[in-house]
Structures are given as C-alpha cells and as structure tokens.
Protein backbone atom coordinates (compact mmCIF):
# COMPACT_ATOMS: atom_id res chain seq x y z
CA UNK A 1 145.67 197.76 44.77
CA UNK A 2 146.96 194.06 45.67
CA UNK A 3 146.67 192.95 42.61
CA UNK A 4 148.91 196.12 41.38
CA UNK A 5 151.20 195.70 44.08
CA UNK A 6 151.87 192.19 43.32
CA UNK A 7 152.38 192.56 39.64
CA UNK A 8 154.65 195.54 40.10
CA UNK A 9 156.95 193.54 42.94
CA UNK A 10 156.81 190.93 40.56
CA UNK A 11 155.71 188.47 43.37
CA UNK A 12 153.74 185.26 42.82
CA UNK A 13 150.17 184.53 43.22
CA UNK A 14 148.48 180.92 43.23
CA UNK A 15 145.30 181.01 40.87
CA UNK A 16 143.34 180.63 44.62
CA UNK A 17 144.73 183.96 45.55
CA UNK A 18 143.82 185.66 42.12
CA UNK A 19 140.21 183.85 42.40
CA UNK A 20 139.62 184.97 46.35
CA UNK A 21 140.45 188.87 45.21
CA UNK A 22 138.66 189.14 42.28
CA UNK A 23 135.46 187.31 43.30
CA UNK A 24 135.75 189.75 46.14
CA UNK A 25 136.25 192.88 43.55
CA UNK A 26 133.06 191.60 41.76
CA UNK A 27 130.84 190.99 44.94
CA UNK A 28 131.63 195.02 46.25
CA UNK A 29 131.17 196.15 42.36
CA UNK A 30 127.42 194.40 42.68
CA UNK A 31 126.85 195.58 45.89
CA UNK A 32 127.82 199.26 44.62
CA UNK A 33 125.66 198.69 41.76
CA UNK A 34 122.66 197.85 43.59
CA UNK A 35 123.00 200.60 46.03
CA UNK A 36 123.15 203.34 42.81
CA UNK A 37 120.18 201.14 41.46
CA UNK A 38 118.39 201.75 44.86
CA UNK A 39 119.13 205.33 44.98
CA UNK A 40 118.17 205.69 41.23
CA UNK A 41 115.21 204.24 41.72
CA UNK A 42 114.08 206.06 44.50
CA UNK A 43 114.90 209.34 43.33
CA UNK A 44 112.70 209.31 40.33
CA UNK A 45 109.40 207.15 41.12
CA UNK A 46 108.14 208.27 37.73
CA UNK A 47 104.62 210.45 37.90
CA UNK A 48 102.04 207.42 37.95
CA UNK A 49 100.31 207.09 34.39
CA UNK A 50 97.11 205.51 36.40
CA UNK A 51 94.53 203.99 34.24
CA UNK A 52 91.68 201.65 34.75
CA UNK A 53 93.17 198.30 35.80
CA UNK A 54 91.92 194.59 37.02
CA UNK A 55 93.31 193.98 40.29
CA UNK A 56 92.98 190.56 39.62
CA UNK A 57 94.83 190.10 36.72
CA UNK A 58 97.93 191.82 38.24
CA UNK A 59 97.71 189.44 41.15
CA UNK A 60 98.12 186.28 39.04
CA UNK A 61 100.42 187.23 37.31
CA UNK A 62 102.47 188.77 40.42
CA UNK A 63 102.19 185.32 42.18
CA UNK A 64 103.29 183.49 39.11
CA UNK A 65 106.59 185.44 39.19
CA UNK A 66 107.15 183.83 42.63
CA UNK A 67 105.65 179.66 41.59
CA UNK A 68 109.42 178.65 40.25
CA UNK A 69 110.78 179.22 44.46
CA UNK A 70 110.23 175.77 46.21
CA UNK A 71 111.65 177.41 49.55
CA UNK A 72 108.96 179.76 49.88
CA UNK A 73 105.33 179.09 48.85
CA UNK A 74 103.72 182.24 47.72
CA UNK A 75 99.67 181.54 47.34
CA UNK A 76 97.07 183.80 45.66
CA UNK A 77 93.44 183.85 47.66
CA UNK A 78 90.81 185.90 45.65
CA UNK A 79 88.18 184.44 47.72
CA UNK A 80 85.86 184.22 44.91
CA UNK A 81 86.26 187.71 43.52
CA UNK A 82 86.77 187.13 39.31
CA UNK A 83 87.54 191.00 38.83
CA UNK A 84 88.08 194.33 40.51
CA UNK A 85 88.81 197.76 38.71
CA UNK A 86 91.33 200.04 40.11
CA UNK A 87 92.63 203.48 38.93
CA UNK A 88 96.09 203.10 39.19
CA UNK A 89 99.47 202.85 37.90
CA UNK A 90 99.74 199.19 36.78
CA UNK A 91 103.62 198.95 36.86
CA UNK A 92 103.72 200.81 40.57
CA UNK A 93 100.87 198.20 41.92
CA UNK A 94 102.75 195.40 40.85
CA UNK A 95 106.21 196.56 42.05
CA UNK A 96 104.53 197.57 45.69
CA UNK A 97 103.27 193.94 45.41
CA UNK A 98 106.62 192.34 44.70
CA UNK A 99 108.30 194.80 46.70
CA UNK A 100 105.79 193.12 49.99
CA UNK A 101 106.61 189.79 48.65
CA UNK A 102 109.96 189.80 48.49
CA UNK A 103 110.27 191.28 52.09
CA UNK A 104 108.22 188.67 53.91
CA UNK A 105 110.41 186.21 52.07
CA UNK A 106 113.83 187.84 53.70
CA UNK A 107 111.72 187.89 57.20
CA UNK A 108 112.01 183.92 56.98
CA UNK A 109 114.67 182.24 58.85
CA UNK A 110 116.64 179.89 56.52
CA UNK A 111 115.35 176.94 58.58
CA UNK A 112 111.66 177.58 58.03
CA UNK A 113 109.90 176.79 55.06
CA UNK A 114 108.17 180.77 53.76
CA UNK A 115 104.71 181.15 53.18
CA UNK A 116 103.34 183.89 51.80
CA UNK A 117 99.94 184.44 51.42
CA UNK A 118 98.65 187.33 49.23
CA UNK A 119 94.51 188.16 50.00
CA UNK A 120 92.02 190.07 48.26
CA UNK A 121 89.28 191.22 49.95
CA UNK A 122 86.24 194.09 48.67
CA UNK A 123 85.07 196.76 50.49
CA UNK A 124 81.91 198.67 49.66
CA UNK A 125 84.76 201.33 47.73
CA UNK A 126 88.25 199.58 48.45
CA UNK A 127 89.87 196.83 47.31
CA UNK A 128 92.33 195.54 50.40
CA UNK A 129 95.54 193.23 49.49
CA UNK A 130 97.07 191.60 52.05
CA UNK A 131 100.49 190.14 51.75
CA UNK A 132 101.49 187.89 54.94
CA UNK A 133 104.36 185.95 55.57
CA UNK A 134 105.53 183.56 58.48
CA UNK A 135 108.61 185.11 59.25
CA UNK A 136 110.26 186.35 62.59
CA UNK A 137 107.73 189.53 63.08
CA UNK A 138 108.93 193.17 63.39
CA UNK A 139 110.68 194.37 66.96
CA UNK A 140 108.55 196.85 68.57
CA UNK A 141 111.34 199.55 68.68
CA UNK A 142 111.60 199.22 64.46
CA UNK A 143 108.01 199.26 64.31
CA UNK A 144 107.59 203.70 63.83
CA UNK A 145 110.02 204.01 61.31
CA UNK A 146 109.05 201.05 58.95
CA UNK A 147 108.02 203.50 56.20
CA UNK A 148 111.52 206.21 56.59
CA UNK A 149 113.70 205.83 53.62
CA UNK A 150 116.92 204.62 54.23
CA UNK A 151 115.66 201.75 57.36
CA UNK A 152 116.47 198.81 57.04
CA UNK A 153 116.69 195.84 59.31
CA UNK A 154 118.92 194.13 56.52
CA UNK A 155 122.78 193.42 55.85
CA UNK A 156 122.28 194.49 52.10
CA UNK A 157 120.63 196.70 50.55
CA UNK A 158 119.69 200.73 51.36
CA UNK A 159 116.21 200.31 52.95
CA UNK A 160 114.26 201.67 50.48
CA UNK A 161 111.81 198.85 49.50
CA UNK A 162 108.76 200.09 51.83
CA UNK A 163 109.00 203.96 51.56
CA UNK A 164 109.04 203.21 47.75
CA UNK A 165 105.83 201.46 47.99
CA UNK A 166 104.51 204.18 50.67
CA UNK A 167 104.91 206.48 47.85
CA UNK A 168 103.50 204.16 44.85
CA UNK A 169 100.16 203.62 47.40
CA UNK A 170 99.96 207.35 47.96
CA UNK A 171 100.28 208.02 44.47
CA UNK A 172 97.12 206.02 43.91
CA UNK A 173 95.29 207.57 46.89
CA UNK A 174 95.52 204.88 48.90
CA UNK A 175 96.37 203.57 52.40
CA UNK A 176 99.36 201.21 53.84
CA UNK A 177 99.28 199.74 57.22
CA UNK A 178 100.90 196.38 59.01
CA UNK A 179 99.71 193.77 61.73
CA UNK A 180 102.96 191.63 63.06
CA UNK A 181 103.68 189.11 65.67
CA UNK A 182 106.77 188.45 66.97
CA UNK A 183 108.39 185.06 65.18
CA UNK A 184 104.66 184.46 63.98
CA UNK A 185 105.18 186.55 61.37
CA UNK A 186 103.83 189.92 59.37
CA UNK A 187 100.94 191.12 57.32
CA UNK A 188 101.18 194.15 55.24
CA UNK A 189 97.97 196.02 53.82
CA UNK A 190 97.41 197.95 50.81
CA UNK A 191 93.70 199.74 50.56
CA UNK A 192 93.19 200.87 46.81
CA UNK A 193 90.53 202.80 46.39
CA UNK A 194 88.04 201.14 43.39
C-alpha cells in the first residue's frame, strides 16, 4: 500500500526507502510461508510406513546434518552399540530427531557456545535416545504444556515442533519424556520399542 500510494502521488523514494519496504514485504511473506508450512505439516503427519530400521544408521547420518554449524557442537555417543533394529517410520524418527536438535540449539543463548549431545542407550526391549543441550532450561510454569500444539516459548514460528514429534513417537509405540535444569540446560527422551 506505500509503495502504491507513492507511485500514484507521484512522490519520490530514495533506493533506501524502496530497499527498507520491500525487504520488509519479503521477511512477512517468509514468515507467512512458514506458518502455512507449519500448519501443513501438522495437519497431515502422513500414516507411518514403519519398517525394520537401524537406529544407528539414522543417528549418523542425523548428526552429520548438524557437523557444518561451528556455533553449536552436536556429538553422537553410541556407547559401543554397532546396531539396533527398530520398527518404525524411518523419515518420522529422523525428523523427531532433528526436530529435538534443532530445539536445544534455539534454547542456547547467543553468548554460549551449544552442545548437543545425542545418546543411545539399550534396554532389555527399548532403545532410549537422548538429545541434551546446554541451554537456559524450561520454566516450571511451561513445563505441562510442552507437548500442546500451538506452545511455543519462541518469537517465530507456531509451536508445533514437539507435539509433531509426540505424535511421530506415538505412532511408533513409543514413549517421550524430558529432564531440565534451569540455565543448565534440557534433555529430551525418546523410548523406541526394538
């Protein structure tokens, strides 16, 4: 609408003006964009197509996604485990992964260095992934409604990172819990049944 009025009044407008409005045009068209992209995605988790998987393999090549990010170290600990078999959906594991990842990496302040440190553990019929970061913990009085679609303790975005992975681990049976500290930081944990 600026940009129409000042064309139709036939008024001037430096190049800084015409760069300040449309950059900001282009930021709020992203930001719509991502929103429908959200909302998209959350509206149709596909049906899980869960096959026979190695946990293992999806974790390396989950944490390699993350090596290129000098800010924040991600680090894979298999603690000597070479392969597990899952039945699951091997797209939905690894976006419930990245989904963990990416949210202990917005948990950092910007003047502390992230680490994230993704575990695998066995139980006699569970495999247990642990994603932890060192970020600033979650407030007690967010703490119920981490899993509601819609929360979010963010600026951007619509909050729909963890129920999305709440519904890729129930898809696969299995069980999603947290352990924070306040600015110690968070630990999110995925059972999967083997």
């Amino acid at each position: 609408q600026y940009l129409q009025r000042v064309k139709k009044e036939g008024m001037d407008i430096s190049d800084a003006q015409f760069e300040k409005v449309t950059k900001t045009l282009i930021e709020q068209i992203d930001n719509l964009s991502d929103i429908a992209t959200e909302f998209s995605n959350f509206a149709k988790i596909p049906k899980a197509k869960n096959e026979v998987i190695d946990l293992v393999e999806k974790l390396k090549i989950v944490e390699e996604l993350f090596e290129a990010n000098p800010k924040n170290k991600v680090s894979l600990h298999l603690n000597g485990i070479q392969q597990l078999w899952i039945y699951a959906d091997r797209e939905q594991v690894s976006s419930a992964i990245i989904n963990l990842i990416k949210n202990g990496i917005q948990a950092i302040p910007d003047e502390r260095n992230g680490e994230i440190d993704i575990n695998l553990t066995k139980e006699s019929n569970s495999a247990i992934v642990s994603v932890s970061d060192n970020g600033t913990g979650i407030r007690e009085e967010l703490r119920e409604r981490m899993f509601e679609p819609n929360f979010t303790t963010k600026t951007s975005g619509m909050g729909l990172g963890l129920s999305i992975v709440k519904n890729v681990v129930d898809n696969f049976k299995g069980r999603i819990w947290y352990e924070t500290q306040m600015d110690v930081g968070t630990t999110f944990y995925i059972e999967i049944p083997l």
